[in-house]
C-alpha atoms as a PDB file:
ATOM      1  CA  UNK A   1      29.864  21.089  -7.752  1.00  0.00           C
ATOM      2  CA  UNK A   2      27.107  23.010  -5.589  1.00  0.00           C
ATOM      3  CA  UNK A   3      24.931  22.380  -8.163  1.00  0.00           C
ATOM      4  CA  UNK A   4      25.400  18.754  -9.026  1.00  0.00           C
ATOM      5  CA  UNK A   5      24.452  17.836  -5.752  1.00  0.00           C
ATOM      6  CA  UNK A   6      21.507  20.036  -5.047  1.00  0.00           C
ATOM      7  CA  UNK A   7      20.237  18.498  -8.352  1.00  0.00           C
ATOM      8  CA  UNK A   8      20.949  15.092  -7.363  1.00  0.00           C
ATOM      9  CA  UNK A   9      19.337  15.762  -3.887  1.00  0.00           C
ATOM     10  CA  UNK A  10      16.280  16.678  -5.629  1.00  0.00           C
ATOM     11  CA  UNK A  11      16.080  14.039  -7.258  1.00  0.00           C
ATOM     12  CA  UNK A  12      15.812  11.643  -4.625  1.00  0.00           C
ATOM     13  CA  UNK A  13      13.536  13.605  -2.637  1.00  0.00           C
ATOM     14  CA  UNK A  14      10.874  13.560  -5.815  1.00  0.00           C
ATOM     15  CA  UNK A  15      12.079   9.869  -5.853  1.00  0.00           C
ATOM     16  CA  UNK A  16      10.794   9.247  -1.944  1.00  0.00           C
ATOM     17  CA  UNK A  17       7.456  11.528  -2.986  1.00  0.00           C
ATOM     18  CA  UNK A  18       6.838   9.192  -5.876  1.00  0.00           C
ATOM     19  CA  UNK A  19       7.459   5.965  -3.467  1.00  0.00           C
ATOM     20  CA  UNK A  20       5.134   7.697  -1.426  1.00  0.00           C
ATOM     21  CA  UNK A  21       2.038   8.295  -3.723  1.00  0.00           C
ATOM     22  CA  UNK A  22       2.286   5.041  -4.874  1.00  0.00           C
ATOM     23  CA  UNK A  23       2.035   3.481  -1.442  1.00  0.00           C
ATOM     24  CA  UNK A  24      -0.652   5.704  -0.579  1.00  0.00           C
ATOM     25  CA  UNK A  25      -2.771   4.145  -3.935  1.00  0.00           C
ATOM     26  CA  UNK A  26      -2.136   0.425  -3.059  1.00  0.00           C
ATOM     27  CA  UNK A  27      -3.319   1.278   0.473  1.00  0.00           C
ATOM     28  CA  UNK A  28      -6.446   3.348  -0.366  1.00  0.00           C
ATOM     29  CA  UNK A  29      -6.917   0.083  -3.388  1.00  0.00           C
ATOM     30  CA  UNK A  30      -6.570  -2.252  -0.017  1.00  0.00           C
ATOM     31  CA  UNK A  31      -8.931  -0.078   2.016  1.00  0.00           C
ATOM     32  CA  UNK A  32     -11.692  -0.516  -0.615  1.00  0.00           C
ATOM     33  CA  UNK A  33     -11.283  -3.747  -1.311  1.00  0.00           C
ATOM     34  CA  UNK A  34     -11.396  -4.665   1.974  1.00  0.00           C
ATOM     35  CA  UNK A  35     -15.022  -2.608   2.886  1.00  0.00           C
ATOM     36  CA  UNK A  36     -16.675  -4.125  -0.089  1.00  0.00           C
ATOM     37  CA  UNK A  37     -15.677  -7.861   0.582  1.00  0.00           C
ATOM     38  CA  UNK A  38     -15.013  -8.371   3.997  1.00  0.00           C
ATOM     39  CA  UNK A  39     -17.920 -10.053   4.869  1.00  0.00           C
ATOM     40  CA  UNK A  40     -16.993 -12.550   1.995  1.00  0.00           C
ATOM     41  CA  UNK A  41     -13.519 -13.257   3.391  1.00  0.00           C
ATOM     42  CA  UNK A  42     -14.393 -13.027   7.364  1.00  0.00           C
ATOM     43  CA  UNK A  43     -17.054 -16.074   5.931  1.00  0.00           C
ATOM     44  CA  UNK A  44     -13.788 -17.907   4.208  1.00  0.00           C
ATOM     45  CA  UNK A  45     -12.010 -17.903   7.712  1.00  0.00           C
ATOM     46  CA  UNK A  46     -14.778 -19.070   9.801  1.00  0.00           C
ATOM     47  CA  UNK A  47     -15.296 -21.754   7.768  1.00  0.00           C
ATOM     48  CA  UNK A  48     -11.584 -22.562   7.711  1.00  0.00           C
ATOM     49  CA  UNK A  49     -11.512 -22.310  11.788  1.00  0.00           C
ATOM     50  CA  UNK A  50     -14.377 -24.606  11.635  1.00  0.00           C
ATOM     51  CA  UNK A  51     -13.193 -27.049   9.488  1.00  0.00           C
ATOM     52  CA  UNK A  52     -10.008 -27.102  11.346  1.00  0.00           C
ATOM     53  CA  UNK A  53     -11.561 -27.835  14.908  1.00  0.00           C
END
């Protein structure tokens, strides 16, 4: 029984490390894609604000 569990505790916790890495990617993917084409999309909003009013 000991043994069931521990392995079934393990499991989730490499389950939450896995959930983990992966959110660290898309966030790091995010990060970069935001540096190299922010000036492109801060241009799309001010000419939505300006259309607007």
């Amino acid at each position: 029984m000991g043994r069931a569990w521990r392995r079934a505790s393990s499991q989730r916790g490499q389950g939450m490390v896995e959930y983990a890495l992966i959110l660290v990617l898309v966030s790091i993917v995010v990060i970069v894609i935001l540096l190299t084409m922010g000036n492109q999309i801060q241009n799309v909003f001010s000419n939505v604000v300006a259309a607007l009013g």
